[in-house]
C-alpha atoms as a PDB file:
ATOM      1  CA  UNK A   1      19.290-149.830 102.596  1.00  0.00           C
ATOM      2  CA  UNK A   2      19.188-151.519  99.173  1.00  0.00           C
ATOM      3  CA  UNK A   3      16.815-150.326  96.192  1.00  0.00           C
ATOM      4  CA  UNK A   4      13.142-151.693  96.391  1.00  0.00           C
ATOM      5  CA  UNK A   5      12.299-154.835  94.320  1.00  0.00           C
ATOM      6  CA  UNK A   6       9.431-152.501  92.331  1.00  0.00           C
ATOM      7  CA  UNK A   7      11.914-149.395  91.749  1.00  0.00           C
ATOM      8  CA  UNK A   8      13.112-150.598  87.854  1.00  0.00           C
ATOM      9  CA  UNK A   9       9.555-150.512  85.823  1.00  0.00           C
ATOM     10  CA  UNK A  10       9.202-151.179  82.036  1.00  0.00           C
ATOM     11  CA  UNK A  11       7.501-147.518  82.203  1.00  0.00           C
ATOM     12  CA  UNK A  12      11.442-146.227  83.248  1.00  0.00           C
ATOM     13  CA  UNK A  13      12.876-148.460  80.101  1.00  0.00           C
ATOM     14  CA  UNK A  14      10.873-146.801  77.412  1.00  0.00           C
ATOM     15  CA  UNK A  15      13.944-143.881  76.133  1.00  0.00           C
ATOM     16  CA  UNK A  16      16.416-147.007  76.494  1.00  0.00           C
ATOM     17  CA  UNK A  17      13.952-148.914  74.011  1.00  0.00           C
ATOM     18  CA  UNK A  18      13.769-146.220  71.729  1.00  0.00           C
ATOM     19  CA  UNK A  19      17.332-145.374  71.690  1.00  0.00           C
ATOM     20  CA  UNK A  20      17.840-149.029  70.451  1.00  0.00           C
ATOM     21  CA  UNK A  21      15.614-148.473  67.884  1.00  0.00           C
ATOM     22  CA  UNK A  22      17.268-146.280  66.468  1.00  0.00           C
ATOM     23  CA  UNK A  23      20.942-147.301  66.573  1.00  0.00           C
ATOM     24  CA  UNK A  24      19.213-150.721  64.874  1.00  0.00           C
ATOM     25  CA  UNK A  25      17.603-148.161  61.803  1.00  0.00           C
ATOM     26  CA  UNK A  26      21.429-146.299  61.517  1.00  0.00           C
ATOM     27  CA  UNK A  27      22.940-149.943  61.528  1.00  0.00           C
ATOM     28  CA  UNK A  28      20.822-150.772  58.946  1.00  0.00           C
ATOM     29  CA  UNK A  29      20.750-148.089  56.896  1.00  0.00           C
ATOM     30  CA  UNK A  30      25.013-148.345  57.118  1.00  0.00           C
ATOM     31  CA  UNK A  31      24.690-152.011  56.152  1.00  0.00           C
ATOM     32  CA  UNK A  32      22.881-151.491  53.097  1.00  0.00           C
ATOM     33  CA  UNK A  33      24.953-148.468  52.355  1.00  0.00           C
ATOM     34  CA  UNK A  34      27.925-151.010  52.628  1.00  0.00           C
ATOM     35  CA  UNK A  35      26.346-153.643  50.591  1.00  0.00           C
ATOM     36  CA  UNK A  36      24.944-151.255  47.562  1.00  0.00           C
ATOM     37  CA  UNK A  37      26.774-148.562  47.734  1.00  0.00           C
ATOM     38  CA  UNK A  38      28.471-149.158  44.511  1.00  0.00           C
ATOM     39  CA  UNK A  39      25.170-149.423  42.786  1.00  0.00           C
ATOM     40  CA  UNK A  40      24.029-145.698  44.222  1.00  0.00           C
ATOM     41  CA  UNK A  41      25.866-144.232  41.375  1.00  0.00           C
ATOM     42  CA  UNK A  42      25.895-140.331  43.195  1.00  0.00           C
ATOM     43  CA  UNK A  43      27.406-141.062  46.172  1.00  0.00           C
ATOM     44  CA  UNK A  44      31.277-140.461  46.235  1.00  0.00           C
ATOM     45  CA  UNK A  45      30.582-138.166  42.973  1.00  0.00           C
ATOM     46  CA  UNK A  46      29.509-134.999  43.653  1.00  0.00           C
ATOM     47  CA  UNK A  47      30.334-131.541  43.402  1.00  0.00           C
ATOM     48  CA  UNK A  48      32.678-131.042  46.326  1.00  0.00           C
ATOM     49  CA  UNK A  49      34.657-134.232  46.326  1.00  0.00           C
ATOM     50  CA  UNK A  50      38.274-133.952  45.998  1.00  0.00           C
ATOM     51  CA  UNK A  51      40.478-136.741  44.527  1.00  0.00           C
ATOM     52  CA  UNK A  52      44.057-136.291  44.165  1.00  0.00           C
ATOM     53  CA  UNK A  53      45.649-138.754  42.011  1.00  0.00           C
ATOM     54  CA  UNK A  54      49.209-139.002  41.953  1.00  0.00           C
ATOM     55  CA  UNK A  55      51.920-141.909  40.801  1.00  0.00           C
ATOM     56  CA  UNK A  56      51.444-144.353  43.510  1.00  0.00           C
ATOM     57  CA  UNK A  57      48.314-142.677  45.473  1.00  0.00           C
ATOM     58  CA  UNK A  58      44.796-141.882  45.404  1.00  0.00           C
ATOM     59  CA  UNK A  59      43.397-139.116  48.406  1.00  0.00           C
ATOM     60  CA  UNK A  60      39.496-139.573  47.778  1.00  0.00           C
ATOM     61  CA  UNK A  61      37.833-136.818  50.448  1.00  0.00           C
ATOM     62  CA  UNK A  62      34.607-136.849  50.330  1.00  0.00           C
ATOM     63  CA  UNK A  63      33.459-133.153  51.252  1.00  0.00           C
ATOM     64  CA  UNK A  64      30.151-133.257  49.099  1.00  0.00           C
ATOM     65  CA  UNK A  65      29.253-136.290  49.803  1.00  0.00           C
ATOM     66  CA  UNK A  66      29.661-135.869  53.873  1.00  0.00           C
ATOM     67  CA  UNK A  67      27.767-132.889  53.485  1.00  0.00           C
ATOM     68  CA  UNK A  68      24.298-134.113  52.061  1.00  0.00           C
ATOM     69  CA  UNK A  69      24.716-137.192  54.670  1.00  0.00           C
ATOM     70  CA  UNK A  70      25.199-134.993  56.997  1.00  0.00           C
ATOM     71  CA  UNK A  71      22.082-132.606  55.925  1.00  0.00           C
ATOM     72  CA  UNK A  72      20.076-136.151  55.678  1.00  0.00           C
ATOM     73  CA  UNK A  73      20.604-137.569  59.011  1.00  0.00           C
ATOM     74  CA  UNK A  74      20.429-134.195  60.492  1.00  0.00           C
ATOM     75  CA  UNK A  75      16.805-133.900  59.013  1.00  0.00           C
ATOM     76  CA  UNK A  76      15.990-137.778  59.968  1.00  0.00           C
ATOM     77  CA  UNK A  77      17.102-137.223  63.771  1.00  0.00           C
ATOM     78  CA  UNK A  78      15.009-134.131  63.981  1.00  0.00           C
ATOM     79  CA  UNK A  79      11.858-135.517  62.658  1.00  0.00           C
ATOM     80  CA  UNK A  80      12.195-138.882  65.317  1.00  0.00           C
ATOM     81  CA  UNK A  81      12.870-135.898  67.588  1.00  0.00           C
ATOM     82  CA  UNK A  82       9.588-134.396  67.003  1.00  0.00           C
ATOM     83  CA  UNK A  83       7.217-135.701  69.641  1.00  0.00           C
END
């Protein structure tokens, strides 16, 4: 009634292994983002950011910036996508 003993295989794990793979690569690439990002002296400054300053408030939003990460891990995902 029950599954078989043989009917999990390492053969069946392989797209869970891979998917781990890369959520580890995006964690890492967000880490060092985190870490350096104040030394990547682009990011947060291009073309297409807004920043409203006012007396007591700063709105930073990022439209550029969200754009070419967006383009970059767009291109990334598609490449590990080609097989």
């Amino acid at each position: 009634m029950g599954r078989s003993p043989d009917a999990l295989t390492v053969d069946g794990l392989e797209p869970i292994g891979w998917s781990l793979v890369v959520l580890g690569a995006i964690i890492v690439v967000v880490g060092l983002v985190l870490v350096f990002g104040d030394r990547i002296p682009v990011l947060g400054h291009l073309p297409g950011d807004i920043v409203l300053k006012g007396d007591n408030l700063t709105v930073f939003i990022p439209l550029g910036t969200m754009f070419v990460v967006s383009v970059v891990v767009s291109l990334v995902l598609a490449f590990l996508n080609r097989r």
